[in-house]
Protein backbone atom coordinates (compact mmCIF):
# COMPACT_ATOMS: atom_id res chain seq x y z
CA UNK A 1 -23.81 -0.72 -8.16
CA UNK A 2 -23.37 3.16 -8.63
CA UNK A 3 -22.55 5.49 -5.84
CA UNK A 4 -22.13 9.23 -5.96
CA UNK A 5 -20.54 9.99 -3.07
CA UNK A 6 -17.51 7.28 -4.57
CA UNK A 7 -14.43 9.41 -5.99
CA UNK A 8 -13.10 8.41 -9.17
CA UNK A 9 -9.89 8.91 -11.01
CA UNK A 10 -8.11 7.80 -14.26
CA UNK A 11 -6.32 4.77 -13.41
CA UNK A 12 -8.63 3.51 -10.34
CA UNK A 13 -11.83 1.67 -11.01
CA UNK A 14 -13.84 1.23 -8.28
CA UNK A 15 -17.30 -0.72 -7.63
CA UNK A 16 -19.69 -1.63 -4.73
CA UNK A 17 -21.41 -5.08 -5.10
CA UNK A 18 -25.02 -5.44 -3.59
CA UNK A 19 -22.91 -7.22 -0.71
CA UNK A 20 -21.49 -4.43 0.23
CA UNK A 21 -17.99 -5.08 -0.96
CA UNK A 22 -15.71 -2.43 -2.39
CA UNK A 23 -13.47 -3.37 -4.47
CA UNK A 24 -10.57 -0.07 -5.63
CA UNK A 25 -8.74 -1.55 -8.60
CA UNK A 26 -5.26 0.15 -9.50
CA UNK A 27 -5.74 0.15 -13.24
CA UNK A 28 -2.59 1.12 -14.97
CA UNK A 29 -1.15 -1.94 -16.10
CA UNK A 30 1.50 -0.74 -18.45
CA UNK A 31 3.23 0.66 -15.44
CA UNK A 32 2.36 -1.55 -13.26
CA UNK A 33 -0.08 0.46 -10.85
CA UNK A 34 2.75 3.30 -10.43
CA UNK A 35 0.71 5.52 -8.02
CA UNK A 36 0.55 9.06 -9.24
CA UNK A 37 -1.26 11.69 -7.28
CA UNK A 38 -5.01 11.32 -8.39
CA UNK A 39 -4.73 7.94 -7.47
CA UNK A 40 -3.50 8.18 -4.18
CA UNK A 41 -6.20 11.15 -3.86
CA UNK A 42 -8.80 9.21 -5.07
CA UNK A 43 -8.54 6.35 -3.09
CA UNK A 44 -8.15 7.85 0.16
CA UNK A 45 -11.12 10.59 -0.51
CA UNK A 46 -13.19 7.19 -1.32
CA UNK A 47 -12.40 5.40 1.89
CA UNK A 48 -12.81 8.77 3.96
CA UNK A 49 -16.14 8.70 2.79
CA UNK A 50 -17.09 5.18 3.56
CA UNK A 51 -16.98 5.98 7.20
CA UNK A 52 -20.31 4.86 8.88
CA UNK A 53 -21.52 3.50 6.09
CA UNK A 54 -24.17 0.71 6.15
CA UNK A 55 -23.64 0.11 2.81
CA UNK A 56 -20.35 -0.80 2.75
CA UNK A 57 -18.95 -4.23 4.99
CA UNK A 58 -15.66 -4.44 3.53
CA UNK A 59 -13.13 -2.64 1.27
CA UNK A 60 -10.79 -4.61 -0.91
CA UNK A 61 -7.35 -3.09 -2.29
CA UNK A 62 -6.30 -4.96 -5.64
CA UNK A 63 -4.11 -3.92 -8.86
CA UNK A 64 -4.87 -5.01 -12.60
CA UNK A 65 -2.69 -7.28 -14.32
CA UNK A 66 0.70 -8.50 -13.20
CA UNK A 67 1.17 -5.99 -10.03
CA UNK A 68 -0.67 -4.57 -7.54
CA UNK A 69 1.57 -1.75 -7.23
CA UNK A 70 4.89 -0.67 -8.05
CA UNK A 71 5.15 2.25 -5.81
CA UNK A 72 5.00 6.10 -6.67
CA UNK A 73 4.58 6.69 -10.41
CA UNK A 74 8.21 7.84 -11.66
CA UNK A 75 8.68 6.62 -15.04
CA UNK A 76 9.61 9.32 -17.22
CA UNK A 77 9.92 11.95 -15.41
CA UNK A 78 13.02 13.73 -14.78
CA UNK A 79 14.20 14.28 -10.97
CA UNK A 80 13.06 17.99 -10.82
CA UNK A 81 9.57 17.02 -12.19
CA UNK A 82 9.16 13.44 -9.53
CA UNK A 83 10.25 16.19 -6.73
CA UNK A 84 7.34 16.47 -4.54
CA UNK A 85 6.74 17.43 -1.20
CA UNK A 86 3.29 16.75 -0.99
CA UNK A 87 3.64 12.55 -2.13
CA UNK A 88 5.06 11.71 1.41
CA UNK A 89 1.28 13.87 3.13
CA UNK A 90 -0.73 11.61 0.27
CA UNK A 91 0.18 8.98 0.78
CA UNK A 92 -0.23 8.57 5.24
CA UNK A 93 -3.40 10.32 4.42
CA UNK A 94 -4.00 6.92 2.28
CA UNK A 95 -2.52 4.96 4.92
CA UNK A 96 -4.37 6.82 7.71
CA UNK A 97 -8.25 5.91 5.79
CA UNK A 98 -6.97 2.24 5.43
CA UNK A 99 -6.52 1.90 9.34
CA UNK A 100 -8.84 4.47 10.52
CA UNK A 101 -11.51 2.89 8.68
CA UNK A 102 -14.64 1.65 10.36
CA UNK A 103 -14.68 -1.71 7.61
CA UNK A 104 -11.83 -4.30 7.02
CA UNK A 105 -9.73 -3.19 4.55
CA UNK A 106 -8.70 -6.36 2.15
CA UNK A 107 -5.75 -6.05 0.43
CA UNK A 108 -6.12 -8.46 -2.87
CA UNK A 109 -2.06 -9.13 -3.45
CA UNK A 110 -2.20 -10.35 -6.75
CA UNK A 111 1.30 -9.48 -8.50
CA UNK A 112 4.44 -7.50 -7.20
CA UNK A 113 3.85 -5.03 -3.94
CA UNK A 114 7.13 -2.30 -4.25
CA UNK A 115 7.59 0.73 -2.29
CA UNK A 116 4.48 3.03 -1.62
CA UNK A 117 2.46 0.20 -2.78
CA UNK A 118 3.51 -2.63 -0.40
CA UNK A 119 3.64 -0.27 2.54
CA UNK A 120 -0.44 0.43 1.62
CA UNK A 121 -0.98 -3.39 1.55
CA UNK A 122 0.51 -3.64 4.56
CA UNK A 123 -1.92 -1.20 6.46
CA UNK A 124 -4.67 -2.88 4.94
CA UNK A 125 -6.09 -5.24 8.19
CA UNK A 126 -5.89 -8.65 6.03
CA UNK A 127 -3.89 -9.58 3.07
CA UNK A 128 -4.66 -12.53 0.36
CA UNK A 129 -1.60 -12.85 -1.62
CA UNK A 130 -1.10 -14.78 -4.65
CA UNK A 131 1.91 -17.16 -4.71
CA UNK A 132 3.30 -15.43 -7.55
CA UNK A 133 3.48 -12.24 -5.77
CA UNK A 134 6.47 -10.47 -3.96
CA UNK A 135 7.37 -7.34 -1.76
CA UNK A 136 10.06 -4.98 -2.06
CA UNK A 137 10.56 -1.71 -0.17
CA UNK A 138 13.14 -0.05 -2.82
CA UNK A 139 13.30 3.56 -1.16
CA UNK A 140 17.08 3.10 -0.93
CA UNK A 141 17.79 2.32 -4.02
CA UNK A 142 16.60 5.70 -5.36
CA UNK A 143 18.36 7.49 -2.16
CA UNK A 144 14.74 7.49 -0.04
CA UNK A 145 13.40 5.88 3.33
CA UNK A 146 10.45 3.87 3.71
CA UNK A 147 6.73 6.28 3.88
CA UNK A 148 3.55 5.60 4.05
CA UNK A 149 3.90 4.22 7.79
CA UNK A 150 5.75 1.31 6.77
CA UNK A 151 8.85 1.78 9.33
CA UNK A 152 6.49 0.65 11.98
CA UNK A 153 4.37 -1.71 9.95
CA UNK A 154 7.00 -3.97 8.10
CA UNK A 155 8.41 -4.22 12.22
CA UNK A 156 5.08 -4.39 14.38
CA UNK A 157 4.77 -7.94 11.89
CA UNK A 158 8.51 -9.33 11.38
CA UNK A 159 10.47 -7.93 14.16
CA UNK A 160 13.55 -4.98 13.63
CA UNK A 161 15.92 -7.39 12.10
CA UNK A 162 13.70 -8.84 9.10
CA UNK A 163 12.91 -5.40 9.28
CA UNK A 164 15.76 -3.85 8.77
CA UNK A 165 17.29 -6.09 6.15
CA UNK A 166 14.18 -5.54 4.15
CA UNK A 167 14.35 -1.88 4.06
CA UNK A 168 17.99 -1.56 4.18
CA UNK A 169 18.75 -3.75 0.89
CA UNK A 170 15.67 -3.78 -0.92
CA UNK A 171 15.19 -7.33 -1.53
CA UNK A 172 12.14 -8.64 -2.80
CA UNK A 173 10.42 -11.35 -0.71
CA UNK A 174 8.51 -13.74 -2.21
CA UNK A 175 5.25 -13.97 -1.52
CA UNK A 176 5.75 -17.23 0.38
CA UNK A 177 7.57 -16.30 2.60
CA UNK A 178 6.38 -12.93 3.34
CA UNK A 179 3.31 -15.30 5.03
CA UNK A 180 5.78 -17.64 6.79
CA UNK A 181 7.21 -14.74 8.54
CA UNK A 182 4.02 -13.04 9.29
CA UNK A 183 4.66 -9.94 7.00
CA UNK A 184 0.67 -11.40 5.18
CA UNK A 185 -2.48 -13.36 6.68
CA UNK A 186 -3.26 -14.91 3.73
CA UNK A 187 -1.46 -16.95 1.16
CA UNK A 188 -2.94 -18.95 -1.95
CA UNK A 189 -2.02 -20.05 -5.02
CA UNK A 190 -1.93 -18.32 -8.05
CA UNK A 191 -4.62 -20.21 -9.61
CA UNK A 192 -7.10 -19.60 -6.81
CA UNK A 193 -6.66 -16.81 -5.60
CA UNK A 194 -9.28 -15.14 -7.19
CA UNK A 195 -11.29 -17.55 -5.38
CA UNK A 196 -9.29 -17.25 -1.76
CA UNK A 197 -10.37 -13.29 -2.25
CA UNK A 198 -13.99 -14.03 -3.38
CA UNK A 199 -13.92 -16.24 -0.04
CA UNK A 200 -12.75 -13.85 2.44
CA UNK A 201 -14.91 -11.10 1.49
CA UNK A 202 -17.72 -13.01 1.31
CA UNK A 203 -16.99 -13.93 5.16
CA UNK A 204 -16.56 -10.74 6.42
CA UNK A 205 -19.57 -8.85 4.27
CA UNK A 206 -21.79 -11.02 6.35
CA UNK A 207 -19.88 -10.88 9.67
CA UNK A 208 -21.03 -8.29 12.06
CA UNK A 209 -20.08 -5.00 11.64
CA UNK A 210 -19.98 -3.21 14.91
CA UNK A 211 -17.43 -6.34 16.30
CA UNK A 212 -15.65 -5.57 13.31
CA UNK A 213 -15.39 -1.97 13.72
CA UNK A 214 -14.67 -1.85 17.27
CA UNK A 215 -12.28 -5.21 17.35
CA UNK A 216 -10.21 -3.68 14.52
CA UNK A 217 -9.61 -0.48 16.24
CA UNK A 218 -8.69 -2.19 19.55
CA UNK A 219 -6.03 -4.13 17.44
CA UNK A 220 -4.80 -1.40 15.95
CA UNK A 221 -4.61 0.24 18.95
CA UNK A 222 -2.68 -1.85 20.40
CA UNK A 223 -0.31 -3.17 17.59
CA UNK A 224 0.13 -0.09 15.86
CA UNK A 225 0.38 2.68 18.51
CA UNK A 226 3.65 4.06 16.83
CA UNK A 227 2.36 4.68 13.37
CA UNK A 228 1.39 8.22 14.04
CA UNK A 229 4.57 9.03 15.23
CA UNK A 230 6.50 7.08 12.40
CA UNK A 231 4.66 8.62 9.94
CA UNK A 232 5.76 12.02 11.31
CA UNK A 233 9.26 10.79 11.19
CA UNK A 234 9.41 9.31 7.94
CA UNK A 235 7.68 12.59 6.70
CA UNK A 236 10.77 14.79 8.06
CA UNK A 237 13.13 12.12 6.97
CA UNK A 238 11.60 11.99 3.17
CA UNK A 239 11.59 15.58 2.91
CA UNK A 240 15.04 16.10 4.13
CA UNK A 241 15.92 13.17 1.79
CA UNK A 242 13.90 14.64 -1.44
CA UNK A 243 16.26 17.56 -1.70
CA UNK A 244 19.02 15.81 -1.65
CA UNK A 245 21.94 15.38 -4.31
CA UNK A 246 22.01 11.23 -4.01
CA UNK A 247 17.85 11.51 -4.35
CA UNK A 248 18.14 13.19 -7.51
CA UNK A 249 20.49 10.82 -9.03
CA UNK A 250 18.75 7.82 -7.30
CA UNK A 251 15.46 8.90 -9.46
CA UNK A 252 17.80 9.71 -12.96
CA UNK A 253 19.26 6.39 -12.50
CA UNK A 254 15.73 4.43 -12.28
CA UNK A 255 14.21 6.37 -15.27
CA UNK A 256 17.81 5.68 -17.11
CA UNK A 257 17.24 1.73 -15.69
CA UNK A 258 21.05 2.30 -14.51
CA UNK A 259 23.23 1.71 -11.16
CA UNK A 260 22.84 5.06 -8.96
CA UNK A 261 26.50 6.49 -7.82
CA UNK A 262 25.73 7.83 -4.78
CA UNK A 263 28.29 9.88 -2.67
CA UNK A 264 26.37 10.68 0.39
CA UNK A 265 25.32 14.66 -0.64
């Protein structure tokens, strides 16, 4: 089904169903859904817009091939050019439609989750995740914090220790047991979890939508009332972060696929 008021953008494909599901794919592949500006842009003008829409019920958040994204798109570029003090803004305003949203937001976990890209799927209200997935929140590793509201996400669902040990070392959790400690609602195996997705949606484009609305902004409410003000401090924090010396050889060192050196300036 067509819709004009939908934004588009090279590497997102997006489609409502006569259910009223919409479905945002992250379609670059090749770099596995690395999230460049348009994207981000895209995506969040599109959910903006679904407010108070009848003829949406539910959103679902997906990638294309073996990720569903690996964070902020950085490949190739040198550190002057991936330098940008506007990614940290586009991406809470992406976070902010996700939760603000009047619809549950789905996200469709079917491959790796890194960085930007797993804090988006976890603002999303519901996750399905595929047993061959896995989150990692790599900001460290190229001299960064966590964005996109994930400093109180990633801790309103495990707790500050998982937490911290997550964001602090960068390690990737399986998908398995991101659901046994709560990090993901939903967990199913790789070969059916097209089918766990098709399921869910199905369930909650013919629930009822004002409950929906109004329960998930009560839980939200209540679960998230920090995220405003993390996002705030994660924003200062990036900034401060972006124009430093050990952020600039953090990014050289992931385009060169090399250990950073860091030394703390």
């Amino acid at each position: 089904m067509s819709a004009e008021w939908i934004v588009r953008a090279p590497g997102v494909e997006v489609d409502l169903d006569a259910r009223g599901v919409l479905t945002v794919t992250f379609d670059r592949p090749e770099s596995y859904n690395a999230l460049d500006a348009a994207m981000v842009e895209s995506t969040a003008a599109t959910l903006e817009r679904a407010v108070g829409r009848d003829d949406v019920r539910v959103v679902v958040l997906t990638g294309r091939g073996k990720a569903f994204s690996s964070g902020a798109a950085l490949a190739g570029a040198s550190p002057l050019d991936a330098f940008d003090d506007e990614a940290v803004h586009r991406a809470n305003r992406l976070v902010r439609a996700v939760t603000r949203l009047d619809k549950p937001v789905v996200a469709a976990v079917n491959g790796v989750a890194a960085g930007v890209g797993a804090s988006l799927a976890l603002a999303c209200d519901l996750q399905v995740t595929s047993s061959d997935a896995s989150f990692a929140f790599t900001f460290a590793r190229i001299g960064l914090m966590p964005d996109g509201g994930a400093s109180a996400t990633i801790a309103a669902a495990v707790g500050r220790a998982r937490a911290m040990r997550m964001v602090l070392l960068g390690e990737r959790l399986p998908a398995a047991d991101a659901h046994a400690a709560g990090l993901v609602s939903h967990l199913a195996p790789a070969d059916a979890f097209a089918a766990a997705v098709a399921h869910l949606t199905a369930t909650l484009a013919a629930g009822a939508p004002l409950a929906y609305a109004a329960t998930k902004k009560a839980v939200n409410a209540a679960t998230l009332v920090e995220l405003e003000s993390a996002m705030e401090r994660e924003n200062l924090g990036q900034l401060t972060l972006f124009r430093t010396a050990d952020t600039a050889e953090g990014m050289t060192a992931f385009v060169e696929k090399r250990a950073p050196r860091f030394e703390g300036r």
